[in-house]
N, C-alpha and C. Protein backbone atom coordinates (compact mmCIF):
# COMPACT_ATOMS: atom_id res chain seq x y z
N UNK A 1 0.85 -1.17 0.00
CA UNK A 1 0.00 0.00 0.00
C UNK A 1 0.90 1.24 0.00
N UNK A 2 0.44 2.00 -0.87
CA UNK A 2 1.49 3.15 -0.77
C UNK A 2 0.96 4.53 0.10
N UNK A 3 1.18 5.43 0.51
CA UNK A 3 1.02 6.43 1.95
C UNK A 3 1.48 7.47 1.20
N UNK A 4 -0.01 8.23 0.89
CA UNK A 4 -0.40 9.77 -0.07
C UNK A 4 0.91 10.81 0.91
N UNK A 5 1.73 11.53 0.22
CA UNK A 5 2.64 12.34 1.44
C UNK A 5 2.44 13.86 0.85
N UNK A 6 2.25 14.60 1.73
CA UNK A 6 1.60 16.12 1.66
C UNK A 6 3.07 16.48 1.70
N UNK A 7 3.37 17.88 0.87
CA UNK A 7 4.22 18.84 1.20
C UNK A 7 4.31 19.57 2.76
N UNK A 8 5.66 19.42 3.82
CA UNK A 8 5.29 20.00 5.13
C UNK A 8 4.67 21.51 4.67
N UNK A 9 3.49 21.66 5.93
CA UNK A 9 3.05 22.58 5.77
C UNK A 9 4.18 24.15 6.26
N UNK A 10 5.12 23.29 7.24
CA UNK A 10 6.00 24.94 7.76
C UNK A 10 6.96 25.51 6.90
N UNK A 11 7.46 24.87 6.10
CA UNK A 11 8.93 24.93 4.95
C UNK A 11 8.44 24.94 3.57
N UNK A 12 7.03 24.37 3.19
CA UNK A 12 6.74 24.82 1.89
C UNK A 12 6.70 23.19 1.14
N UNK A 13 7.57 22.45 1.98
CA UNK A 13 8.14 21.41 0.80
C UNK A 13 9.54 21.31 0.41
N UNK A 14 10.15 22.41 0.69
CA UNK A 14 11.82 22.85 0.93
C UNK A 14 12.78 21.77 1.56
N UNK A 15 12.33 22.07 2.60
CA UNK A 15 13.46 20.87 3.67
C UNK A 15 14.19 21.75 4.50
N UNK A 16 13.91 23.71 3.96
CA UNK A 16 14.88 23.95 5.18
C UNK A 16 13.77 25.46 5.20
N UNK A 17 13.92 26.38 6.06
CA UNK A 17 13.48 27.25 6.49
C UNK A 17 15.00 28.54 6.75
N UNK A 18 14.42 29.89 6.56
CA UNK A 18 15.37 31.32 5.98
C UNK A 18 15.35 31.57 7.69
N UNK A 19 16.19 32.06 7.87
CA UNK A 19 16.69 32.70 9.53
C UNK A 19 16.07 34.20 9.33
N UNK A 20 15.75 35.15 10.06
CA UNK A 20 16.24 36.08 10.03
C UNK A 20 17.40 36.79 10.04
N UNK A 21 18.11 36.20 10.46
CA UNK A 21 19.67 36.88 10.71
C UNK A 21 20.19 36.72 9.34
N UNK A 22 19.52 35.94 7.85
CA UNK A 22 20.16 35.38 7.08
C UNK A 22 20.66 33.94 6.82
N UNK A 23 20.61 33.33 6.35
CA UNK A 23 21.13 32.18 5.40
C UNK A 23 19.67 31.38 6.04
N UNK A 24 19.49 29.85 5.96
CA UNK A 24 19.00 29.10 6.33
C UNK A 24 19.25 27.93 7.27
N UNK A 25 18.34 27.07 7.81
CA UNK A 25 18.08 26.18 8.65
C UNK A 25 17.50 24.99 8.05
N UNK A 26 17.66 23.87 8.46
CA UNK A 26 17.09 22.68 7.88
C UNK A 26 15.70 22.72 8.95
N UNK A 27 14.74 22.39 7.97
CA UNK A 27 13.30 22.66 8.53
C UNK A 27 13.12 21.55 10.24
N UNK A 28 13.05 22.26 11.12
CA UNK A 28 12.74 21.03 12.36
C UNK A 28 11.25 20.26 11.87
N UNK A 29 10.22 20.51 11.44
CA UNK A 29 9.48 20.10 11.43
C UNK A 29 9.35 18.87 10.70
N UNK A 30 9.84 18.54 9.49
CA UNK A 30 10.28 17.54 8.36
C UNK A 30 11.58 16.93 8.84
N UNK A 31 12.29 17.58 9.45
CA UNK A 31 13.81 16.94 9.72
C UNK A 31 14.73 17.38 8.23
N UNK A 32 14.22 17.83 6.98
CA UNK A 32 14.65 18.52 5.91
C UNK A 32 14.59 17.45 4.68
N UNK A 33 13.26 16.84 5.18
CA UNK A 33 12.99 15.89 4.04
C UNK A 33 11.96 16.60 3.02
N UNK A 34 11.08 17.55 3.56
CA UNK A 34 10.61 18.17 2.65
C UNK A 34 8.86 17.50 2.71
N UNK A 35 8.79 16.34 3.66
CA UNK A 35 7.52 15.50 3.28
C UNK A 35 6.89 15.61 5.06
N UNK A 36 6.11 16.22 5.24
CA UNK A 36 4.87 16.24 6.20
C UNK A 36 4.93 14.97 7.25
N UNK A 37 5.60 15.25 8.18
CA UNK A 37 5.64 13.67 9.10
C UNK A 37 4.50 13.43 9.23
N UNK A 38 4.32 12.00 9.42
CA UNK A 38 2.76 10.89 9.84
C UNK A 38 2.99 11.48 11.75
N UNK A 39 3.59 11.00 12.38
CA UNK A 39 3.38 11.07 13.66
C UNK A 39 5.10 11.74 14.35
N UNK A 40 4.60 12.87 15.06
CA UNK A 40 5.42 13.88 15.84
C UNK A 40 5.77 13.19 17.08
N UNK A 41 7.00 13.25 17.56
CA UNK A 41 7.16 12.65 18.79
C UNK A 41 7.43 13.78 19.84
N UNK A 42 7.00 13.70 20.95
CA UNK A 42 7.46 15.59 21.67
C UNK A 42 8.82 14.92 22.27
N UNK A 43 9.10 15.79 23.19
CA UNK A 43 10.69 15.81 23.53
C UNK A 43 10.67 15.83 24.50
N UNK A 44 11.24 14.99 25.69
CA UNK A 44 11.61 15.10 27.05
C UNK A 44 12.20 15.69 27.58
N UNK A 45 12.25 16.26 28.41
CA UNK A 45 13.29 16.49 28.70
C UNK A 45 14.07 15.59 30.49
């Protein structure tokens, strides 16, 4: 079965996201794959 994959909605589809200060960041949300994760894990601390 193949699994329909949406463009992430925060980066566009990119994989990375623009700083303000200048240059860019690899998108946290995708990890900089560019594809909409199925399931988010939160973070412990």
């Amino acid at each position: 079965m193949m699994h329909e994959s949406k463009p992430c909605a925060y980066c566009s589809g990119n994989g990375y996201v623009y700083v303000v200060l200048g240059g860019s960041e690899t998108c946290y949300c995708c990890k900089g794959t560019g594809v909409e994760q199925q399931k988010v894990e939160a973070v412990t601390k």
